[in-house]
C-alpha atoms as a PDB file:
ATOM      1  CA  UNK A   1     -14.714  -1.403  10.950  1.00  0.00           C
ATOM      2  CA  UNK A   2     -14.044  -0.307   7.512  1.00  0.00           C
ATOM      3  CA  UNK A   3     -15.459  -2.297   4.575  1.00  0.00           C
ATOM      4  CA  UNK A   4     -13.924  -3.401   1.406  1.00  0.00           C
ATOM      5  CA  UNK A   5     -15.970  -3.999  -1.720  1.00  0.00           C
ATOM      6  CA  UNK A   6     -14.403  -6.218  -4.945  1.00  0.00           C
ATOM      7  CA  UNK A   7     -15.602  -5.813  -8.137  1.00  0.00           C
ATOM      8  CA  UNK A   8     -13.685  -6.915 -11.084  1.00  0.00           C
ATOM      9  CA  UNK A   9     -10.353  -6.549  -9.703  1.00  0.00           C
ATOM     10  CA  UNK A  10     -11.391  -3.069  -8.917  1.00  0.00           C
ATOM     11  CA  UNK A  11     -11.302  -2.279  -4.878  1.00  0.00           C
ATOM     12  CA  UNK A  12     -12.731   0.460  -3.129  1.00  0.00           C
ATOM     13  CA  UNK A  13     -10.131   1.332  -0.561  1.00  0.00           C
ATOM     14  CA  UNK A  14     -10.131   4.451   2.070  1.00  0.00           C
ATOM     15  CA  UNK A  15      -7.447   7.040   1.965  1.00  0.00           C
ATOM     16  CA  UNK A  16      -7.247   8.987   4.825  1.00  0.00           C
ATOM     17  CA  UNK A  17     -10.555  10.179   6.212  1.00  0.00           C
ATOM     18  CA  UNK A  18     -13.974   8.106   5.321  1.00  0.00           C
ATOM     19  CA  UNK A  19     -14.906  10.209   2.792  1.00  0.00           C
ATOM     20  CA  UNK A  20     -12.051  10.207   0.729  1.00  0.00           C
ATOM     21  CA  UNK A  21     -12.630   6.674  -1.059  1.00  0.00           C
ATOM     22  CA  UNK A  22     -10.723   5.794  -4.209  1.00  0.00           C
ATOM     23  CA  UNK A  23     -10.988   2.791  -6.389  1.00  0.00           C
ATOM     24  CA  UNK A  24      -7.966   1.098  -6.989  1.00  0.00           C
ATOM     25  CA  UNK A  25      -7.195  -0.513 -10.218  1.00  0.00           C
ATOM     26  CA  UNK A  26      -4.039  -2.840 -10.969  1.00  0.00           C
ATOM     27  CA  UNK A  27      -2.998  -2.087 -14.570  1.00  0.00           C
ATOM     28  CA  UNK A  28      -2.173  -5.266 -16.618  1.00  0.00           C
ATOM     29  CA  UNK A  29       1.693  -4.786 -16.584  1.00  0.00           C
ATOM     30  CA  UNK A  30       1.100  -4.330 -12.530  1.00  0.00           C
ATOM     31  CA  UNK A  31      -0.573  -7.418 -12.036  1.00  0.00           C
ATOM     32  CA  UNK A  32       1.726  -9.467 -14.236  1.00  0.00           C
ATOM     33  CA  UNK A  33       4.622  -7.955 -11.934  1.00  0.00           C
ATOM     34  CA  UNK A  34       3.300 -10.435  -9.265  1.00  0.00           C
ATOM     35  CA  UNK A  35       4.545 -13.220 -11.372  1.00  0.00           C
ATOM     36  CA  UNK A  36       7.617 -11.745 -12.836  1.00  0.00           C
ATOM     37  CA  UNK A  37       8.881 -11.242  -9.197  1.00  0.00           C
ATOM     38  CA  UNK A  38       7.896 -14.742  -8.103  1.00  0.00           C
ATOM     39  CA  UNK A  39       9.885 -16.360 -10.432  1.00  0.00           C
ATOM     40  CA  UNK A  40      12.980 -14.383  -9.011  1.00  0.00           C
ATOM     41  CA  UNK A  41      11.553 -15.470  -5.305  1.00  0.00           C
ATOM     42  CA  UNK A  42      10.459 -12.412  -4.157  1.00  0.00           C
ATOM     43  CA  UNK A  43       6.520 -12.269  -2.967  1.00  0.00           C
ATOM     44  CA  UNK A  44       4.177  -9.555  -2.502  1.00  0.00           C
ATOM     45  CA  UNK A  45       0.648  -9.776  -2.402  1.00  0.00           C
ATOM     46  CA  UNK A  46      -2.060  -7.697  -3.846  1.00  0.00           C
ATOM     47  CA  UNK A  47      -3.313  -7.122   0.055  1.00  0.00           C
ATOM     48  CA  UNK A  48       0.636  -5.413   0.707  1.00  0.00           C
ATOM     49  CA  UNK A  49       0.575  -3.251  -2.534  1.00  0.00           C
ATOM     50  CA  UNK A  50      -2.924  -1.934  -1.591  1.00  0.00           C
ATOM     51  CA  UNK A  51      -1.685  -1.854   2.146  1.00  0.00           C
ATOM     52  CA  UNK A  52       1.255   0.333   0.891  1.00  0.00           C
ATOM     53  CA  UNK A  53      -0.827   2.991  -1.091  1.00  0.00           C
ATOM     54  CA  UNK A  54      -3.320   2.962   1.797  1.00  0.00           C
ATOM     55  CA  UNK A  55      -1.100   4.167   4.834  1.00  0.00           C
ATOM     56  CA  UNK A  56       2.689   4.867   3.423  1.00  0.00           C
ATOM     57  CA  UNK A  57       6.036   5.795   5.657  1.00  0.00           C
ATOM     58  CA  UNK A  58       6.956   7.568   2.417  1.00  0.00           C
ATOM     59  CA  UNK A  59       5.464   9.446  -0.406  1.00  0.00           C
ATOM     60  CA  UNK A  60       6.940  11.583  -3.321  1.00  0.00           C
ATOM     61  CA  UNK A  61       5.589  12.652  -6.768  1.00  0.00           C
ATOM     62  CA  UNK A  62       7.442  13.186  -9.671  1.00  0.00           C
ATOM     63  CA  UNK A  63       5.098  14.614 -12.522  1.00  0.00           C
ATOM     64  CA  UNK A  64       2.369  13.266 -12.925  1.00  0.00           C
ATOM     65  CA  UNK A  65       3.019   9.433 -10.643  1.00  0.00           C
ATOM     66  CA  UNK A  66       3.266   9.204  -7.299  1.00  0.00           C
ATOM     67  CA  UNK A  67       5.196   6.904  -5.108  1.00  0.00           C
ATOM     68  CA  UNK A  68       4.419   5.115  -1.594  1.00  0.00           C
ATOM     69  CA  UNK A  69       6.986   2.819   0.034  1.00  0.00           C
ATOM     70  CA  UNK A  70       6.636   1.030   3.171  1.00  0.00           C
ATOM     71  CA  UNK A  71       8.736  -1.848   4.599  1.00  0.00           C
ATOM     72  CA  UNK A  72      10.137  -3.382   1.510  1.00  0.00           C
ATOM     73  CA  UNK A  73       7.878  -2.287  -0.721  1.00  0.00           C
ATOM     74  CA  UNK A  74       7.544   0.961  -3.399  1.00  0.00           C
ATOM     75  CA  UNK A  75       4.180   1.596  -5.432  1.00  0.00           C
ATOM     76  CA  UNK A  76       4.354   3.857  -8.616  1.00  0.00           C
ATOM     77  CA  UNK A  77       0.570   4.844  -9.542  1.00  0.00           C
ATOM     78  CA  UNK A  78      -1.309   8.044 -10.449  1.00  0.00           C
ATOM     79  CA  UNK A  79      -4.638   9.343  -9.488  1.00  0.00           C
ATOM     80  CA  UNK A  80      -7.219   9.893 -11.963  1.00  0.00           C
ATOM     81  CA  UNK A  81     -10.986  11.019 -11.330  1.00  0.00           C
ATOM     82  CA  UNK A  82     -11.212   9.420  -8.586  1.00  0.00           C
ATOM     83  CA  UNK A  83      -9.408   6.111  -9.297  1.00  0.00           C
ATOM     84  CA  UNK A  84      -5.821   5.123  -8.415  1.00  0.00           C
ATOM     85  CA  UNK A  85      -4.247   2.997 -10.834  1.00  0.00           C
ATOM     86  CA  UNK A  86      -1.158   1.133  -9.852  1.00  0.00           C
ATOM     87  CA  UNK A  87       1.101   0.968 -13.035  1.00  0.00           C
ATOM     88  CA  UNK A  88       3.985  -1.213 -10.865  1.00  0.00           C
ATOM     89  CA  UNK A  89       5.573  -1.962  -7.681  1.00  0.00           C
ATOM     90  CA  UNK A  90       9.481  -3.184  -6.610  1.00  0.00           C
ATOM     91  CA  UNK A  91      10.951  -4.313  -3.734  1.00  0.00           C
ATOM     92  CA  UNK A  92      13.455  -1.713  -1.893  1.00  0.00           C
ATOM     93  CA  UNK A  93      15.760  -1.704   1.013  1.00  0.00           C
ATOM     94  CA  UNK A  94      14.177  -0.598   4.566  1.00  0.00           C
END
Protein backbone atom coordinates (compact mmCIF):
# COMPACT_ATOMS: atom_id res chain seq x y z
CA UNK A 1 0.00 0.00 0.00
CA UNK A 2 1.26 3.30 -1.00
CA UNK A 3 1.47 6.11 1.57
CA UNK A 4 0.51 9.67 1.38
CA UNK A 5 2.19 12.32 3.50
CA UNK A 6 0.42 16.11 4.05
CA UNK A 7 2.30 18.86 4.87
CA UNK A 8 1.04 22.29 4.39
CA UNK A 9 -1.18 21.64 1.59
CA UNK A 10 1.81 20.13 -0.03
CA UNK A 11 1.28 16.14 -0.89
CA UNK A 12 3.73 13.73 -1.79
CA UNK A 13 2.04 11.70 -4.47
CA UNK A 14 3.62 8.70 -6.73
CA UNK A 15 3.82 9.01 -10.44
CA UNK A 16 4.36 6.01 -12.09
CA UNK A 17 6.98 3.76 -10.54
CA UNK A 18 7.88 4.17 -6.56
CA UNK A 19 10.66 6.09 -7.12
CA UNK A 20 9.37 8.71 -9.09
CA UNK A 21 7.64 10.83 -6.18
CA UNK A 22 6.60 14.42 -6.79
CA UNK A 23 5.15 16.91 -4.43
CA UNK A 24 2.15 18.41 -5.48
CA UNK A 25 1.33 21.93 -4.76
CA UNK A 26 -2.18 23.70 -5.48
CA UNK A 27 -1.37 27.29 -6.52
CA UNK A 28 -3.67 29.92 -4.85
CA UNK A 29 -5.80 30.67 -8.03
CA UNK A 30 -6.14 26.56 -8.17
CA UNK A 31 -7.44 26.18 -4.89
CA UNK A 32 -9.82 29.11 -5.07
CA UNK A 33 -11.17 27.31 -8.37
CA UNK A 34 -12.81 24.81 -5.90
CA UNK A 35 -15.08 27.53 -4.81
CA UNK A 36 -15.59 29.40 -7.98
CA UNK A 37 -16.97 26.10 -9.48
CA UNK A 38 -19.17 25.35 -6.48
CA UNK A 39 -21.01 28.28 -6.71
CA UNK A 40 -21.92 27.30 -10.41
CA UNK A 41 -22.75 23.57 -8.87
CA UNK A 42 -20.13 21.77 -10.19
CA UNK A 43 -17.83 19.73 -7.46
CA UNK A 44 -14.48 18.36 -7.58
CA UNK A 45 -12.42 17.51 -4.84
CA UNK A 46 -8.81 18.00 -4.14
CA UNK A 47 -8.60 13.87 -3.86
CA UNK A 48 -10.05 13.86 -7.96
CA UNK A 49 -7.60 16.65 -9.16
CA UNK A 50 -4.66 14.77 -7.52
CA UNK A 51 -6.36 11.43 -8.74
CA UNK A 52 -6.32 12.97 -12.29
CA UNK A 53 -2.55 14.02 -12.41
CA UNK A 54 -1.73 10.69 -10.74
CA UNK A 55 -3.06 8.07 -13.39
CA UNK A 56 -4.60 10.17 -16.56
CA UNK A 57 -6.64 8.62 -19.80
CA UNK A 58 -5.10 11.68 -21.46
CA UNK A 59 -2.06 13.79 -21.43
CA UNK A 60 -0.69 16.61 -23.77
CA UNK A 61 1.84 19.47 -23.26
CA UNK A 62 1.79 22.60 -24.80
CA UNK A 63 5.06 24.62 -23.84
CA UNK A 64 5.93 24.60 -20.90
CA UNK A 65 2.14 23.12 -18.95
CA UNK A 66 0.95 19.98 -19.20
CA UNK A 67 -2.51 18.64 -19.22
CA UNK A 68 -4.22 15.35 -17.68
CA UNK A 69 -7.95 14.69 -18.13
CA UNK A 70 -9.83 11.86 -16.88
CA UNK A 71 -13.63 11.37 -16.59
CA UNK A 72 -14.84 14.89 -16.39
CA UNK A 73 -12.03 16.38 -15.31
CA UNK A 74 -8.77 18.40 -17.07
CA UNK A 75 -5.63 19.52 -14.88
CA UNK A 76 -3.28 22.29 -16.32
CA UNK A 77 0.09 22.20 -14.13
CA UNK A 78 3.84 22.18 -14.84
CA UNK A 79 6.66 20.32 -13.31
CA UNK A 80 9.34 22.06 -11.62
CA UNK A 81 12.40 20.45 -9.64
CA UNK A 82 10.67 17.99 -8.57
CA UNK A 83 7.30 19.57 -7.64
CA UNK A 84 4.07 19.66 -9.68
CA UNK A 85 2.15 22.65 -9.25
CA UNK A 86 -1.42 22.67 -10.35
CA UNK A 87 -2.16 26.26 -11.69
CA UNK A 88 -6.14 25.13 -12.50
CA UNK A 89 -8.52 22.53 -13.38
CA UNK A 90 -12.18 22.54 -15.51
CA UNK A 91 -14.68 20.26 -16.02
CA UNK A 92 -14.86 18.65 -19.74
CA UNK A 93 -17.08 16.36 -21.64
CA UNK A 94 -16.18 12.42 -21.44
Amino acid sequence: MTQQIKILGLLTLPLAPAANKFMLYFTKYAENKFDILNKHKVFFTREQIENTVGAPDKISKKGKLLTAQKENVKVIYKKEAGVIKIITFFPVKS
